[in-house]
C-alpha atoms as a PDB file:
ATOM      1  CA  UNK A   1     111.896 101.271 168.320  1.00  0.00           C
ATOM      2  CA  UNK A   2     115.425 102.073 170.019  1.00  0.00           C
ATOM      3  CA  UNK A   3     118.314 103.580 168.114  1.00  0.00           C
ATOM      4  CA  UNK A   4     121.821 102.079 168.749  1.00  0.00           C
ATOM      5  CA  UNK A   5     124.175 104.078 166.489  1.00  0.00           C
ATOM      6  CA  UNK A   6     126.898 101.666 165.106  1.00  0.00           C
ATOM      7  CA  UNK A   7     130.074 103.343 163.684  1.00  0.00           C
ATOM      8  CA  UNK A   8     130.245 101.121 161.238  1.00  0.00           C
ATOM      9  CA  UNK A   9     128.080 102.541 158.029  1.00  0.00           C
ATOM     10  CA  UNK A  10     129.514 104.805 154.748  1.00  0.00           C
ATOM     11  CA  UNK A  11     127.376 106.088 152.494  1.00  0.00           C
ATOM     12  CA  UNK A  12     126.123 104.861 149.148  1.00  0.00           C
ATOM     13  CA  UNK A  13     127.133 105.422 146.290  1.00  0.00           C
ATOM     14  CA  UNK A  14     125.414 108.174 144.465  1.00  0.00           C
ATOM     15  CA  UNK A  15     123.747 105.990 141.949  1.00  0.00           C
ATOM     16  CA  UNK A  16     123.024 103.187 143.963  1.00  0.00           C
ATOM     17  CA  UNK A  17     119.184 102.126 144.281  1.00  0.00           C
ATOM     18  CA  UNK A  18     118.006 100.411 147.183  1.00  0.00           C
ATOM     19  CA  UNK A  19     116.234  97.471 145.905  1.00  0.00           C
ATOM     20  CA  UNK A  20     117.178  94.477 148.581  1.00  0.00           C
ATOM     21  CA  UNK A  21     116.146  93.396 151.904  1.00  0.00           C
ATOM     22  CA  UNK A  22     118.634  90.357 153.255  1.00  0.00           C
ATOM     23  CA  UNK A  23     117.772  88.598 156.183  1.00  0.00           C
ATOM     24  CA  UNK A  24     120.172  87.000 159.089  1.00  0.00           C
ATOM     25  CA  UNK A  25     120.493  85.443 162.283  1.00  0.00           C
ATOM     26  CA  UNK A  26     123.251  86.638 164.569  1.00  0.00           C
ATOM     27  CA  UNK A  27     124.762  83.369 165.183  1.00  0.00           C
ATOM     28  CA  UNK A  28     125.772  84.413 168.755  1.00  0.00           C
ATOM     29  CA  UNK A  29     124.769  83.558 172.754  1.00  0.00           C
ATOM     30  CA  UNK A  30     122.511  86.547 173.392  1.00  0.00           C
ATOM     31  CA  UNK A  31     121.088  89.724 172.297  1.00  0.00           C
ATOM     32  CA  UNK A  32     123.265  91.999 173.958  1.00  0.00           C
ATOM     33  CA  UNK A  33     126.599  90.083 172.516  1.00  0.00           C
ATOM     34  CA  UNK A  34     125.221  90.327 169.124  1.00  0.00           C
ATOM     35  CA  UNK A  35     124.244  94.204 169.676  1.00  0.00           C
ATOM     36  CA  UNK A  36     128.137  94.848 170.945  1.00  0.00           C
ATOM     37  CA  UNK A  37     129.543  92.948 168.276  1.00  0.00           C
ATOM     38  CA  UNK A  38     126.828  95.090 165.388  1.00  0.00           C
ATOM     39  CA  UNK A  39     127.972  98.627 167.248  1.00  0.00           C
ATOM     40  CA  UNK A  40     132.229  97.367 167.753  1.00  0.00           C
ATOM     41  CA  UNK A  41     134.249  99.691 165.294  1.00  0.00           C
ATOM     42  CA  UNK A  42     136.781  96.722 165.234  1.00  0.00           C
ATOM     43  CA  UNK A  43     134.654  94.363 164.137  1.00  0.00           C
ATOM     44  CA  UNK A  44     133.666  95.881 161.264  1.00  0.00           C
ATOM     45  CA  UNK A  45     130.032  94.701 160.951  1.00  0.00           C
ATOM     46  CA  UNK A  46     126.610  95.897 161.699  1.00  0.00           C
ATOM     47  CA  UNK A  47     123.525  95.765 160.301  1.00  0.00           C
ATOM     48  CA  UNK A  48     120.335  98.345 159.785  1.00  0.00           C
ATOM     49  CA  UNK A  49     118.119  96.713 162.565  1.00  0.00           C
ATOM     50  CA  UNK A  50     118.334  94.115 165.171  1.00  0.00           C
ATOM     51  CA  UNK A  51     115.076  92.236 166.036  1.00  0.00           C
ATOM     52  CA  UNK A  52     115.445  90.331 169.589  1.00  0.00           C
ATOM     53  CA  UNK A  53     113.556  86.964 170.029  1.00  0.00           C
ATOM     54  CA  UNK A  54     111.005  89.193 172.372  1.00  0.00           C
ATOM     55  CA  UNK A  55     110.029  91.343 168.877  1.00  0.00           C
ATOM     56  CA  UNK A  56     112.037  94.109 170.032  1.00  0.00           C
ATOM     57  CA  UNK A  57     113.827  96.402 167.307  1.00  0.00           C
ATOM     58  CA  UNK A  58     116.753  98.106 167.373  1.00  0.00           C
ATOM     59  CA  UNK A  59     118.272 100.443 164.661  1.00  0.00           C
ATOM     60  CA  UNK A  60     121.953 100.549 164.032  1.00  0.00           C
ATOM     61  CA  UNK A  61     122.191 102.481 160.904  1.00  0.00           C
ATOM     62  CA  UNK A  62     119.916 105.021 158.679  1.00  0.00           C
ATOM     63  CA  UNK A  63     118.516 103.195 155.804  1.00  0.00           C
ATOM     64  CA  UNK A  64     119.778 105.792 153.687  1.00  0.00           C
ATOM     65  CA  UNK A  65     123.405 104.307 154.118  1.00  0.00           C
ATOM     66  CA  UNK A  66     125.374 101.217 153.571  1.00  0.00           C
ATOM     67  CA  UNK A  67     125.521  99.419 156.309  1.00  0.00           C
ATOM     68  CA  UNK A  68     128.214  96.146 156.676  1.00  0.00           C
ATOM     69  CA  UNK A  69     126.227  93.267 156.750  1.00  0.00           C
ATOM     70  CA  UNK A  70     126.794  90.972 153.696  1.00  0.00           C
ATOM     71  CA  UNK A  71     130.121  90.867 152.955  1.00  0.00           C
ATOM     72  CA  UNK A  72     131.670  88.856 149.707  1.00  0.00           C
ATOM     73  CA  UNK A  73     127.972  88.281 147.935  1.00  0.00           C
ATOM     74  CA  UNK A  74     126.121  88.893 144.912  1.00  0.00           C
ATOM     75  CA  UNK A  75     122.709  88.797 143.939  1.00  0.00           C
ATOM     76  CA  UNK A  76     121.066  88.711 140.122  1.00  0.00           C
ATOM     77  CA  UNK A  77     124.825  89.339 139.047  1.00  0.00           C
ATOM     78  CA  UNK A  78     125.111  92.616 141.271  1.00  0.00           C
ATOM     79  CA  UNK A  79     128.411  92.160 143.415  1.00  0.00           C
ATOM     80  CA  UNK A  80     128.201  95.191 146.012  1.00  0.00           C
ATOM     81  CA  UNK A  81     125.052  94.209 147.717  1.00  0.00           C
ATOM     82  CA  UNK A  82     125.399  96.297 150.885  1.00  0.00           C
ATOM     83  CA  UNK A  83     125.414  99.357 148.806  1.00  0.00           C
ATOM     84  CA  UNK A  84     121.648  98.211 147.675  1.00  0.00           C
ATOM     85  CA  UNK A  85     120.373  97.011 150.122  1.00  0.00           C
ATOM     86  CA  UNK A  86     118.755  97.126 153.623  1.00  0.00           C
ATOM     87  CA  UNK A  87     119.856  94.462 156.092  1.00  0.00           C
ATOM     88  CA  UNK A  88     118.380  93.085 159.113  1.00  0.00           C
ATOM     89  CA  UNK A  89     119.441  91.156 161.752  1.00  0.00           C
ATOM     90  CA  UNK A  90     117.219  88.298 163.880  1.00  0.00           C
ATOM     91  CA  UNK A  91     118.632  87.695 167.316  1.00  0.00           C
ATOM     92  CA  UNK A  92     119.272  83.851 167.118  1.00  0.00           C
ATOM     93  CA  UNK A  93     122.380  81.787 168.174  1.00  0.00           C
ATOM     94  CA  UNK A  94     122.403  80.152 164.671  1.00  0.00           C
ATOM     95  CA  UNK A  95     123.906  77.136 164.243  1.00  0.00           C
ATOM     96  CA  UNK A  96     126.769  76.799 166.514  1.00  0.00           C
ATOM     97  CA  UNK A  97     125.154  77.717 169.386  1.00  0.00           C
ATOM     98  CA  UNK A  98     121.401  75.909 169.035  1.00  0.00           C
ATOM     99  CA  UNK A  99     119.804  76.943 166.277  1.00  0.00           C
ATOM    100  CA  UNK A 100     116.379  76.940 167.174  1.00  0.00           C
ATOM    101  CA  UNK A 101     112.728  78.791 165.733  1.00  0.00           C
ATOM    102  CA  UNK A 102     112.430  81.592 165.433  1.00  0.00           C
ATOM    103  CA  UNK A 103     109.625  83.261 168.166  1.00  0.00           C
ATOM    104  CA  UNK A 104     106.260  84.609 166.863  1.00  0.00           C
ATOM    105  CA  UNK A 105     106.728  88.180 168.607  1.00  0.00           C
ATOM    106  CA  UNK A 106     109.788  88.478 166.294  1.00  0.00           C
ATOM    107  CA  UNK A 107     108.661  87.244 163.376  1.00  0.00           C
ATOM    108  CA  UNK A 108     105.591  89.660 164.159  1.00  0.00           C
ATOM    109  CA  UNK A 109     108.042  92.530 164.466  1.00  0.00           C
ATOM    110  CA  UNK A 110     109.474  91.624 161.192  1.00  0.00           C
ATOM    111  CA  UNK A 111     106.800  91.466 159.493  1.00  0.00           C
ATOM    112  CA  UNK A 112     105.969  94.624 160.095  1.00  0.00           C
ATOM    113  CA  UNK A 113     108.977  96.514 159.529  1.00  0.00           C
ATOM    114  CA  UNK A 114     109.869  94.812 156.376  1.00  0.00           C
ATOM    115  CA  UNK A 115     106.032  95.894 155.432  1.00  0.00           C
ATOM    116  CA  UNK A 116     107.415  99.685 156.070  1.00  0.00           C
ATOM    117  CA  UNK A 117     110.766  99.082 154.161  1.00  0.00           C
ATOM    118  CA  UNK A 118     108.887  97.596 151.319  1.00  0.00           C
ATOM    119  CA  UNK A 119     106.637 101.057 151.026  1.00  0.00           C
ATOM    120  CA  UNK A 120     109.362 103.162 151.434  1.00  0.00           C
ATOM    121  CA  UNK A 121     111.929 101.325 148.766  1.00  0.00           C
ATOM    122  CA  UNK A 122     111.239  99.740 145.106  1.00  0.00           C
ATOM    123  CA  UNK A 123     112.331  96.676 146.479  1.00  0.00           C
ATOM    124  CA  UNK A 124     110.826  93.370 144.254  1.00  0.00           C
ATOM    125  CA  UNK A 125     109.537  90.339 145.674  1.00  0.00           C
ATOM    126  CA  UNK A 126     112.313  88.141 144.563  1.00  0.00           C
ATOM    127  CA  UNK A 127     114.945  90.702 146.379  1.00  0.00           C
ATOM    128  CA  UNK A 128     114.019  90.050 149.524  1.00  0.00           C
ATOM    129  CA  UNK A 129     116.716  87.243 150.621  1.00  0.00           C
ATOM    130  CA  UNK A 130     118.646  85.371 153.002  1.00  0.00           C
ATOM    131  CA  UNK A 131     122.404  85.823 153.639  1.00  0.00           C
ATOM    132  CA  UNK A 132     122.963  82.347 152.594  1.00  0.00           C
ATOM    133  CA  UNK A 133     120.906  83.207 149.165  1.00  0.00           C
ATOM    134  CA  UNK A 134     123.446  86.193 148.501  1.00  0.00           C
ATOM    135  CA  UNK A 135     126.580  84.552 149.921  1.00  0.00           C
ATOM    136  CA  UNK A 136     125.531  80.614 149.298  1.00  0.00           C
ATOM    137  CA  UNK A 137     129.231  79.367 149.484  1.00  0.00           C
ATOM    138  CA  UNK A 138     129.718  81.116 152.952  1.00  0.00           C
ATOM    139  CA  UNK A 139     126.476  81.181 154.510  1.00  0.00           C
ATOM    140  CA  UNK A 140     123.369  79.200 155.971  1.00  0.00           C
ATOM    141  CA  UNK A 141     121.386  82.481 157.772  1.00  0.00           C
ATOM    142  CA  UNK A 142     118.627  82.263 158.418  1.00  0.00           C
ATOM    143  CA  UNK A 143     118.360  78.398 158.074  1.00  0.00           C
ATOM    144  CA  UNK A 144     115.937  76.287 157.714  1.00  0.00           C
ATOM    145  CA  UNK A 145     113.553  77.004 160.411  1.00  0.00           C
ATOM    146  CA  UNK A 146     112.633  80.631 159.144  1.00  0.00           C
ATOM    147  CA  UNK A 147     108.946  81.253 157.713  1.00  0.00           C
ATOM    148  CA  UNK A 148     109.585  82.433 154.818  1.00  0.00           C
ATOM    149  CA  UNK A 149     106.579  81.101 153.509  1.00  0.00           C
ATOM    150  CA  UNK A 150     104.427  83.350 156.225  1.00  0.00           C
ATOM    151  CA  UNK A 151     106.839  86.172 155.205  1.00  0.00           C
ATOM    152  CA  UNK A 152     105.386  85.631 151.131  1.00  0.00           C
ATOM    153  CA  UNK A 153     101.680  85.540 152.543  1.00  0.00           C
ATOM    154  CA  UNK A 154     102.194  88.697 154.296  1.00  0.00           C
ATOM    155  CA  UNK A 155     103.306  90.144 150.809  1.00  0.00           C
ATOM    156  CA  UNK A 156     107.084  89.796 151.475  1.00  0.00           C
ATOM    157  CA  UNK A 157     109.068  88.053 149.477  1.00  0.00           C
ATOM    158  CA  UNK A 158     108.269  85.096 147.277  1.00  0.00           C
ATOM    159  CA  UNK A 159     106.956  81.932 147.774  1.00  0.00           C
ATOM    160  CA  UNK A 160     106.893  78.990 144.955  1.00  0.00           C
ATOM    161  CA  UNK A 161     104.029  77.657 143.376  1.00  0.00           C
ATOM    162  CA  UNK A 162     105.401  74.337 141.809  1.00  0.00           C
ATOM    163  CA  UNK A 163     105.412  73.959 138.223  1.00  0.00           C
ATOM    164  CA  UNK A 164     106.406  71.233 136.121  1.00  0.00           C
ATOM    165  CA  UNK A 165     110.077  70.343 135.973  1.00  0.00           C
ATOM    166  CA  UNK A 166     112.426  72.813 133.884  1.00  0.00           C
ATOM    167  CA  UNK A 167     115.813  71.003 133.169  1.00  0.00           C
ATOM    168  CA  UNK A 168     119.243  72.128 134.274  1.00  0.00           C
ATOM    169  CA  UNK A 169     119.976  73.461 137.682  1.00  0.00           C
ATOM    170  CA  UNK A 170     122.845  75.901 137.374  1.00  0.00           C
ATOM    171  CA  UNK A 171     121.236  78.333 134.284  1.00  0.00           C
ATOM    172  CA  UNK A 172     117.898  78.503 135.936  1.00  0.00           C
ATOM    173  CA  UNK A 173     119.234  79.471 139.707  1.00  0.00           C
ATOM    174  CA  UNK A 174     121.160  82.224 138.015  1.00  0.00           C
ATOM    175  CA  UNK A 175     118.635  83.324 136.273  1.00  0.00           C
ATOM    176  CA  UNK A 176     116.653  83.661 139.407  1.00  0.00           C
ATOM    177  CA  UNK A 177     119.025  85.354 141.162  1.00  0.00           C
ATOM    178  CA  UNK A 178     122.003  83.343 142.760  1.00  0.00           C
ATOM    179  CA  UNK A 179     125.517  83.874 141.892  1.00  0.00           C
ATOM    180  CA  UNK A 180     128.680  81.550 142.416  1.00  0.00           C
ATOM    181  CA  UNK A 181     132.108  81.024 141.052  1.00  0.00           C
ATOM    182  CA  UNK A 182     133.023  77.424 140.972  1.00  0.00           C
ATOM    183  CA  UNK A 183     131.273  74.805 138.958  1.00  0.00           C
ATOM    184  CA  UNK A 184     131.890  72.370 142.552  1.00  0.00           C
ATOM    185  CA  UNK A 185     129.900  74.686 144.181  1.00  0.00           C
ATOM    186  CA  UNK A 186     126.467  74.104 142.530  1.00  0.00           C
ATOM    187  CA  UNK A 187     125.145  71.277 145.526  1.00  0.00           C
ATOM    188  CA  UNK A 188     125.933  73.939 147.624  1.00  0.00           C
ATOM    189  CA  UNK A 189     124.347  76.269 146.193  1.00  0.00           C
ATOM    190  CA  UNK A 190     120.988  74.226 144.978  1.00  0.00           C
ATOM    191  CA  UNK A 191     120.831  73.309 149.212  1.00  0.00           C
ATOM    192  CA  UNK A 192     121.205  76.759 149.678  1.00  0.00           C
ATOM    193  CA  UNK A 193     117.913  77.413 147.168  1.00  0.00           C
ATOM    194  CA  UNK A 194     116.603  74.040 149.261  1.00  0.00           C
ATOM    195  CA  UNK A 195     117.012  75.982 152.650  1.00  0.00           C
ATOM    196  CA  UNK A 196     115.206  79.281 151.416  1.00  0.00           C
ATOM    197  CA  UNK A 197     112.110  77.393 149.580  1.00  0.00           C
ATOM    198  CA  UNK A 198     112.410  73.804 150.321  1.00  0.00           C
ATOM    199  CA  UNK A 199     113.895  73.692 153.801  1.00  0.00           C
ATOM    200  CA  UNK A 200     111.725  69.998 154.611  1.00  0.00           C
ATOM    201  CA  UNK A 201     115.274  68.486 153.115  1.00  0.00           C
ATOM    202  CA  UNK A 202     118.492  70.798 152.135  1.00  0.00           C
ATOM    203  CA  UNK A 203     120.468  67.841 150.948  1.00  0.00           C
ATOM    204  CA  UNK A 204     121.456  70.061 147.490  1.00  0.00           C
ATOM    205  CA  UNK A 205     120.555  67.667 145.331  1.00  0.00           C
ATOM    206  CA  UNK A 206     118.350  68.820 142.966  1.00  0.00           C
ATOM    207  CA  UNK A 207     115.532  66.440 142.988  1.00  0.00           C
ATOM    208  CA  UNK A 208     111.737  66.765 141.497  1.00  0.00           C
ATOM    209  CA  UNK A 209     110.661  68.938 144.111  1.00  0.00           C
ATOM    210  CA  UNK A 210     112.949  71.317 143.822  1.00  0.00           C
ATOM    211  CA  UNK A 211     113.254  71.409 140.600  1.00  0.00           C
ATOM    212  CA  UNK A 212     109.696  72.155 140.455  1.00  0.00           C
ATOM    213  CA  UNK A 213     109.778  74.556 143.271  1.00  0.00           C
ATOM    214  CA  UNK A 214     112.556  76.687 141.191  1.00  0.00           C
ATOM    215  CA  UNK A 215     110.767  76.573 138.070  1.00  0.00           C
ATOM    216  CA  UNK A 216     107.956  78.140 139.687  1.00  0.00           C
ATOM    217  CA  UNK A 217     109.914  80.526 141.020  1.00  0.00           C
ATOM    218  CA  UNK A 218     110.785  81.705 137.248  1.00  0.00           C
ATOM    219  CA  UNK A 219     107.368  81.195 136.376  1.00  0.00           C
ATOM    220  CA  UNK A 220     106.389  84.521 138.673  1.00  0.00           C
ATOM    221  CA  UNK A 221     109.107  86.550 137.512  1.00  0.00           C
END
């Protein structure tokens, strides 16, 4: 593993409990652009670790502080999620510049360093997100094309078992976890859901399937 310091971390707060993991994609050309960007004071960003497509990992900043990567988010009505959580970064040029899968080397490398942030932190299953699951108005990271089913096999994360059909969207997605502020919002945020555990169509309307994928989501809290 290298070490990249970035300058831009703080430290927790006191009584903050690390009990997230949030995956991204950089969203930019290369590695090295996305690793100036994550260590650029002016920017204002970073991340804990960078994972290039090649399944090599950087680290930016110490788990042990707050690093800048999720911005205006909230997850299972907590609003300050850098300050709980650990944040990594997957070197992919995202959507606007050819989103495309994500390699096995890297998804290797993840695997296993989410495996050694899970033993280290109390982190539960259903805390280990996406930055469009935390930030669903603002985000799509990682898309579509990550495994997050593989992730849930190799004990990270959570993958549905589908139940029978619950009822009402909007109740049951907060009560798994997702947050949002305007009523408008809720096809965005049920194709944000659809991108995380139902990624075969992220249309946001909430259909059978994902109604069923949701409810057994709840059904394993």
């Amino acid at each position: 593993m290298n070490w990249t310091p970035s300058p831009n971390f703080q430290p927790r707060p006191q009584d903050a409990v690390i009990d997230m993991l949030v995956l991204h994609y950089t969203g930019m050309q290369s590695r090295d652009a996305a690793l100036a960007r994550l260590c650029d004071a002016a920017a204002e960003v970073s991340a804990h670790y960078l994972i290039d497509e090649a399944g090599e990992i950087t680290q930016l900043v110490a788990e042990e502080n707050r690093a800048w990567h999720a911005g205006k988010s909230s997850w299972r009505g907590h609003a300050d999620v850098n300050s709980r959580s650990i944040g990594i970064e997957l070197v992919n040029p995202g959507h606007e510049f050819g989103y495309r899968p994500f390699p096995g080397a890297q998804i290797a490398a993840l695997t296993d360093l989410a495996g050694t942030i899970l033993a280290r932190w109390p982190i539960p299953a259903r805390n280990v997100v996406g930055h469009s699951d935390v930030a669903p108005t603002r985000k799509m990271d990682p898309g579509g094309l990550f495994p997050w089913r593989r992730l849930a096999e190799a004990g990270i994360g959570l993958w549905p078992e589908p139940a029978p059909a619950g009822g009402d969207a909007a109740p049951r997605l907060r009560q798994y976890g997702y947050g949002w502020d305007k009523e408008a919002d809720l096809e965005t945020v049920i194709a944000a859901f659809q991108r995380h555990f139902r990624p075969s169509r992220c249309d946001g309307k909430f259909d059978a399937e994902t109604d069923a994928a949701l409810n057994g989501l709840i059904h394993q809290l």
